[in-house]
Every structure is written in structure tokens, then in C-alpha cells.
PDB file of N, CA and C in Angstrom:
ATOM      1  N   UNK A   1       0.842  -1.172   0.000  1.00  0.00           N
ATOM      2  CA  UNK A   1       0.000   0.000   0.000  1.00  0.00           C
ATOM      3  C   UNK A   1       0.890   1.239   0.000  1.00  0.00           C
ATOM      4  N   UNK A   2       0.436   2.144  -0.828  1.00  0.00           N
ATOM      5  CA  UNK A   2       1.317   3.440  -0.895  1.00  0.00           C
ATOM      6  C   UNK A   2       0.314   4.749  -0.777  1.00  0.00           C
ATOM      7  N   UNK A   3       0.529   5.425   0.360  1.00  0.00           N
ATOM      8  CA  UNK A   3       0.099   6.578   0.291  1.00  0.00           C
ATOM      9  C   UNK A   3       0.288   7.645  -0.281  1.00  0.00           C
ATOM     10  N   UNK A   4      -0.687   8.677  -0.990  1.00  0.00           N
ATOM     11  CA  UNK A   4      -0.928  10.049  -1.414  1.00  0.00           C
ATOM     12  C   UNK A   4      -0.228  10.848  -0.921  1.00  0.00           C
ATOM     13  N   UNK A   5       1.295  11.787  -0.865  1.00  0.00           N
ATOM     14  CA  UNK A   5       2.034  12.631  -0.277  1.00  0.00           C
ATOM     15  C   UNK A   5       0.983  13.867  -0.350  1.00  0.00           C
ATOM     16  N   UNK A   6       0.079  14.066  -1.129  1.00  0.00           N
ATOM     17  CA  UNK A   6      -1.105  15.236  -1.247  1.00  0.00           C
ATOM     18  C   UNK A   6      -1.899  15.107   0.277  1.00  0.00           C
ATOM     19  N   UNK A   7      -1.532  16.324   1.344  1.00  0.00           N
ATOM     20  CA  UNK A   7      -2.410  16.168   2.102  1.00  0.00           C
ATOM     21  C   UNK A   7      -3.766  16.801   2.150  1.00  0.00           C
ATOM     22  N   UNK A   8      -4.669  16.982   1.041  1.00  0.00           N
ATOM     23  CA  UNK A   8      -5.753  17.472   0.505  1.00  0.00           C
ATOM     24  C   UNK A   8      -6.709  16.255   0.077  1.00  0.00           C
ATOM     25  N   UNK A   9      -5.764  15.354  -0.604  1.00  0.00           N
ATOM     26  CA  UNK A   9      -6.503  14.107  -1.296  1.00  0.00           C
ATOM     27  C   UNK A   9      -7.470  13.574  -0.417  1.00  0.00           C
ATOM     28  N   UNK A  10      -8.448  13.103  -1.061  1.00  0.00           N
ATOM     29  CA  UNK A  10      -9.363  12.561  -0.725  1.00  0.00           C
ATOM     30  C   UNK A  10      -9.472  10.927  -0.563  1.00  0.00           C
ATOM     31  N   UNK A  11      -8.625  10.355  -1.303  1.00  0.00           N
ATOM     32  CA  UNK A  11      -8.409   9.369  -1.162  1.00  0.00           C
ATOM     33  C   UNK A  11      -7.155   8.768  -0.735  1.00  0.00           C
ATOM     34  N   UNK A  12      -6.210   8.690  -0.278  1.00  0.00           N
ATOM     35  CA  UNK A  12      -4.551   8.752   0.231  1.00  0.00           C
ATOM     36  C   UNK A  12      -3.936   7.001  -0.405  1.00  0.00           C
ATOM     37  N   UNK A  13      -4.917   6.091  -0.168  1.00  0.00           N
ATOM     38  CA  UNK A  13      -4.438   4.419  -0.178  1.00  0.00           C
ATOM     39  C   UNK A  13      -4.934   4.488  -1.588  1.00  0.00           C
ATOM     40  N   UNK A  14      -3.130   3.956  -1.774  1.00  0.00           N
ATOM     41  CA  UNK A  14      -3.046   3.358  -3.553  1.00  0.00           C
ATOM     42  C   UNK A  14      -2.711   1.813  -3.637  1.00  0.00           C
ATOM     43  N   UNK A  15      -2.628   1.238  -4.476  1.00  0.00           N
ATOM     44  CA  UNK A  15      -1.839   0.080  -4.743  1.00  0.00           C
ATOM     45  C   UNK A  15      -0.803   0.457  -5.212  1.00  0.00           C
ATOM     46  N   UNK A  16       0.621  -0.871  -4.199  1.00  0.00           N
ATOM     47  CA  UNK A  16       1.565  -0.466  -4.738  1.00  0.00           C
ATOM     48  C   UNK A  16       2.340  -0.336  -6.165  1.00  0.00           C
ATOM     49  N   UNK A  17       1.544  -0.910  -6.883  1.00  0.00           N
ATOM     50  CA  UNK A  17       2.007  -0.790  -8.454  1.00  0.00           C
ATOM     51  C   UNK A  17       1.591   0.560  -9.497  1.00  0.00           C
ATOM     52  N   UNK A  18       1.027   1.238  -8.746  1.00  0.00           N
ATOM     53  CA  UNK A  18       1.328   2.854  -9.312  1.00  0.00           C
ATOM     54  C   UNK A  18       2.113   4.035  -8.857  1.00  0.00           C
ATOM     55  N   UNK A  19       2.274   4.739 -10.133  1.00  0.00           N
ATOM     56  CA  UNK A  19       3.061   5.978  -9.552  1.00  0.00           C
ATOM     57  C   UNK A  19       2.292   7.214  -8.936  1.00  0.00           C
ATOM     58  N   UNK A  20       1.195   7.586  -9.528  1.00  0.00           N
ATOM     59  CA  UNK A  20       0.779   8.693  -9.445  1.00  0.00           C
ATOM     60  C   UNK A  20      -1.054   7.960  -8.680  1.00  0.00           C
ATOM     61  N   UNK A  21      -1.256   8.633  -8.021  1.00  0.00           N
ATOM     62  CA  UNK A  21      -2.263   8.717  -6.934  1.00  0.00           C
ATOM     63  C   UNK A  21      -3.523   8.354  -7.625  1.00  0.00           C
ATOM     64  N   UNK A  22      -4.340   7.946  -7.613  1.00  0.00           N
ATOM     65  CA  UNK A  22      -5.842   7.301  -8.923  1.00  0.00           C
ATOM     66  C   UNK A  22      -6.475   8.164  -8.088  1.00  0.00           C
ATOM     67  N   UNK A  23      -6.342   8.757  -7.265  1.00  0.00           N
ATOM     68  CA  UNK A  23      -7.759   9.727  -7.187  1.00  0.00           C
ATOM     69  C   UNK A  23      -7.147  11.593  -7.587  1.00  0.00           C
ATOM     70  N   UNK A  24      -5.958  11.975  -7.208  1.00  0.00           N
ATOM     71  CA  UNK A  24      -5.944  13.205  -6.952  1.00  0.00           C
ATOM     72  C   UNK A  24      -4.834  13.529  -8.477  1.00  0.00           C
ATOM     73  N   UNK A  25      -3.783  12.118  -8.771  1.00  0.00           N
ATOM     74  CA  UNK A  25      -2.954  13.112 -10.034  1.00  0.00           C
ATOM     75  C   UNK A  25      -1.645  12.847  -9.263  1.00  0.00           C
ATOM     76  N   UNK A  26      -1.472  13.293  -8.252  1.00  0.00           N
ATOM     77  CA  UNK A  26      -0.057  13.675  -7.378  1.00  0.00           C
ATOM     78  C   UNK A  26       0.999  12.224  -7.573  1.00  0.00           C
ATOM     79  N   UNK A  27       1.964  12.788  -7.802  1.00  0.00           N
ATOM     80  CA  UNK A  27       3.094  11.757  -7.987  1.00  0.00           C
ATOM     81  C   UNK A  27       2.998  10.928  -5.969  1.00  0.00           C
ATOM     82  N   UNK A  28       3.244   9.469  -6.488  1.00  0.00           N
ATOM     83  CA  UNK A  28       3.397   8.759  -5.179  1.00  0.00           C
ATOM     84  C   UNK A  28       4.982   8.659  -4.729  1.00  0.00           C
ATOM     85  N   UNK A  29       6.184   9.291  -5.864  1.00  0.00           N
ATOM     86  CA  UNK A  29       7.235   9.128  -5.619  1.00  0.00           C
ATOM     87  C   UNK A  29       8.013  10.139  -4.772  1.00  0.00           C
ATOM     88  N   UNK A  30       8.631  10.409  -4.081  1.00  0.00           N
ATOM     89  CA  UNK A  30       9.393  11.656  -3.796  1.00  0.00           C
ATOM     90  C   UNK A  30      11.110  11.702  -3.577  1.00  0.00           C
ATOM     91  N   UNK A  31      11.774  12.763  -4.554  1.00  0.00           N
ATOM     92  CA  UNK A  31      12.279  12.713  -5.650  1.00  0.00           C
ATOM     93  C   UNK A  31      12.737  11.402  -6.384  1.00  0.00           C
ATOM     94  N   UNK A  32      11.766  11.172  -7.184  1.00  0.00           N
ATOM     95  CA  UNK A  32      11.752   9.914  -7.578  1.00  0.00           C
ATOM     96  C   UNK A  32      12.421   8.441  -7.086  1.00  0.00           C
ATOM     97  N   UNK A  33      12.379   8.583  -6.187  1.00  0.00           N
ATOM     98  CA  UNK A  33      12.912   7.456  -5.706  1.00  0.00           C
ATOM     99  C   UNK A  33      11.872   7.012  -4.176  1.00  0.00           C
ATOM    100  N   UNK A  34      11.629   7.652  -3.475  1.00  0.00           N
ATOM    101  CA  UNK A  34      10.974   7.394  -2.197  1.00  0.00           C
ATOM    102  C   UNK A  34       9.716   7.368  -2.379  1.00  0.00           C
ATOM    103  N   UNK A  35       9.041   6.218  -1.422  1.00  0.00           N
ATOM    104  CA  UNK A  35       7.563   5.780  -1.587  1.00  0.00           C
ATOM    105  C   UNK A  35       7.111   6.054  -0.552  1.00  0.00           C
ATOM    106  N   UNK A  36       5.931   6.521  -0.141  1.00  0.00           N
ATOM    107  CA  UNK A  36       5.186   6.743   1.297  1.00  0.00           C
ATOM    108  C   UNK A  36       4.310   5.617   1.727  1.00  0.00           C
ATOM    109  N   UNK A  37       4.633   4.455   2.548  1.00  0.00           N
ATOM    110  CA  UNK A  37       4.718   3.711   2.888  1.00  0.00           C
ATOM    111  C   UNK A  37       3.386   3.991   4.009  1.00  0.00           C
ATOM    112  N   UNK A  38       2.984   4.530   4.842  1.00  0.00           N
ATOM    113  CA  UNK A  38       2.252   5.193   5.965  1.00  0.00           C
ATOM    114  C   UNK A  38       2.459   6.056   6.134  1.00  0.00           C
ATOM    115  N   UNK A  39       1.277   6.874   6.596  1.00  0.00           N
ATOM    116  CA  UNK A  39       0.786   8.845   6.850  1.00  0.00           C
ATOM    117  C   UNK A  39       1.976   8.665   8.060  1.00  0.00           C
ATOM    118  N   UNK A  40       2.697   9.973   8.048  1.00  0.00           N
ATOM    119  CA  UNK A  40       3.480  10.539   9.161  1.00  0.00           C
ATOM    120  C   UNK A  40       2.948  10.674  10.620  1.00  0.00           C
ATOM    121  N   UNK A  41       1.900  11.206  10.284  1.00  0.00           N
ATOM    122  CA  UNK A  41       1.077  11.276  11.344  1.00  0.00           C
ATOM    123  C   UNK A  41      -0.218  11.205  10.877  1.00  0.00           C
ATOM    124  N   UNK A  42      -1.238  12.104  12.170  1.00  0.00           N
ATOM    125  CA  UNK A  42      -2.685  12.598  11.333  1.00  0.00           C
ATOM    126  C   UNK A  42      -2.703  13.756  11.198  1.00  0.00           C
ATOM    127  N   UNK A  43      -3.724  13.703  10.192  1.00  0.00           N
ATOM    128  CA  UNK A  43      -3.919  15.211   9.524  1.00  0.00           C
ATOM    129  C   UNK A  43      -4.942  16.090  10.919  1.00  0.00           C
ATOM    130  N   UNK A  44      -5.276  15.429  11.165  1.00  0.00           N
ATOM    131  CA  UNK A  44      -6.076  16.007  12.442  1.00  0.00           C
ATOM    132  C   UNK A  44      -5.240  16.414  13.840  1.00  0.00           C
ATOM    133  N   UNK A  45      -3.812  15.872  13.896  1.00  0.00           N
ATOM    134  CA  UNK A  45      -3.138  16.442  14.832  1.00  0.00           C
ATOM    135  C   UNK A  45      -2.730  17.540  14.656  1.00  0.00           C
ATOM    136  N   UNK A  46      -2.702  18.416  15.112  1.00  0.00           N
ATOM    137  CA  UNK A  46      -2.128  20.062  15.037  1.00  0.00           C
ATOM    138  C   UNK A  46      -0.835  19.662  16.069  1.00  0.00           C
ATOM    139  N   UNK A  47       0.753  20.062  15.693  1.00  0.00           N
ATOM    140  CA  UNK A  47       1.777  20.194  16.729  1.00  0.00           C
ATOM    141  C   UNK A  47       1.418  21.405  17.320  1.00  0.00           C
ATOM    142  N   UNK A  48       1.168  21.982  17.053  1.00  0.00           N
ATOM    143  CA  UNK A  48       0.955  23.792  17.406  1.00  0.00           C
ATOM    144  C   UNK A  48       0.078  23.808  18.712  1.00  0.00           C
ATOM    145  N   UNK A  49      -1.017  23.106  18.997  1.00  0.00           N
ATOM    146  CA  UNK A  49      -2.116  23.026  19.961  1.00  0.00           C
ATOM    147  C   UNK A  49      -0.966  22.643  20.899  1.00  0.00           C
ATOM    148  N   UNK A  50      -1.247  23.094  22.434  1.00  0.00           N
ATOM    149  CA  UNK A  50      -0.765  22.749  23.948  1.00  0.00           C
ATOM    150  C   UNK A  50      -1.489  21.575  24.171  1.00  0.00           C
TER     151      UNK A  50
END
């Protein structure tokens, strides 16, 4: 499974046999070589909040 580096997308989970994201367009590579494997975090965590 390869995730959407687009944190807008609507859909994030690809199969790993594509490059570019089937819902949003966005390349799944970064600089062509690195795959996003699992979200960093959540998009719902704010670091900023106490």
C-alpha cells in the first residue's frame, strides 16, 4: 500500500504498483525514488495546539 504525499486528497491508499495517486494526479514518488509507505502522522493532529 502506498500513500498520497497530497495532504488534501481525498483518497490517500493506492496500490503499490502505481506511480501517481488514482484519485488526486499527485506523484506517489518523492524525488523519484521514495515511496510513502504510511501517513506521518494525522492530519487532524495540530503540533501547534498545547
Amino acid at each position: 500500500m502506498s500513500y498520497c504525499i497530497n495532504p488534501l486528497c481525498a483518497q490517500r491508499q493506492n496500490p503499490d504498483d502505481v506511480e501517481t495517486c488514482l484519485y488526486c494526479g499527485t506523484s506517489l514518488l518523492i524525488n523519484d525514488r521514495i515511496r510513502l509507505i504510511k501517513p506521518l502522522r494525522l492530519l487532524t493532529d495540530n503540533p501547534y495546539e498545547p
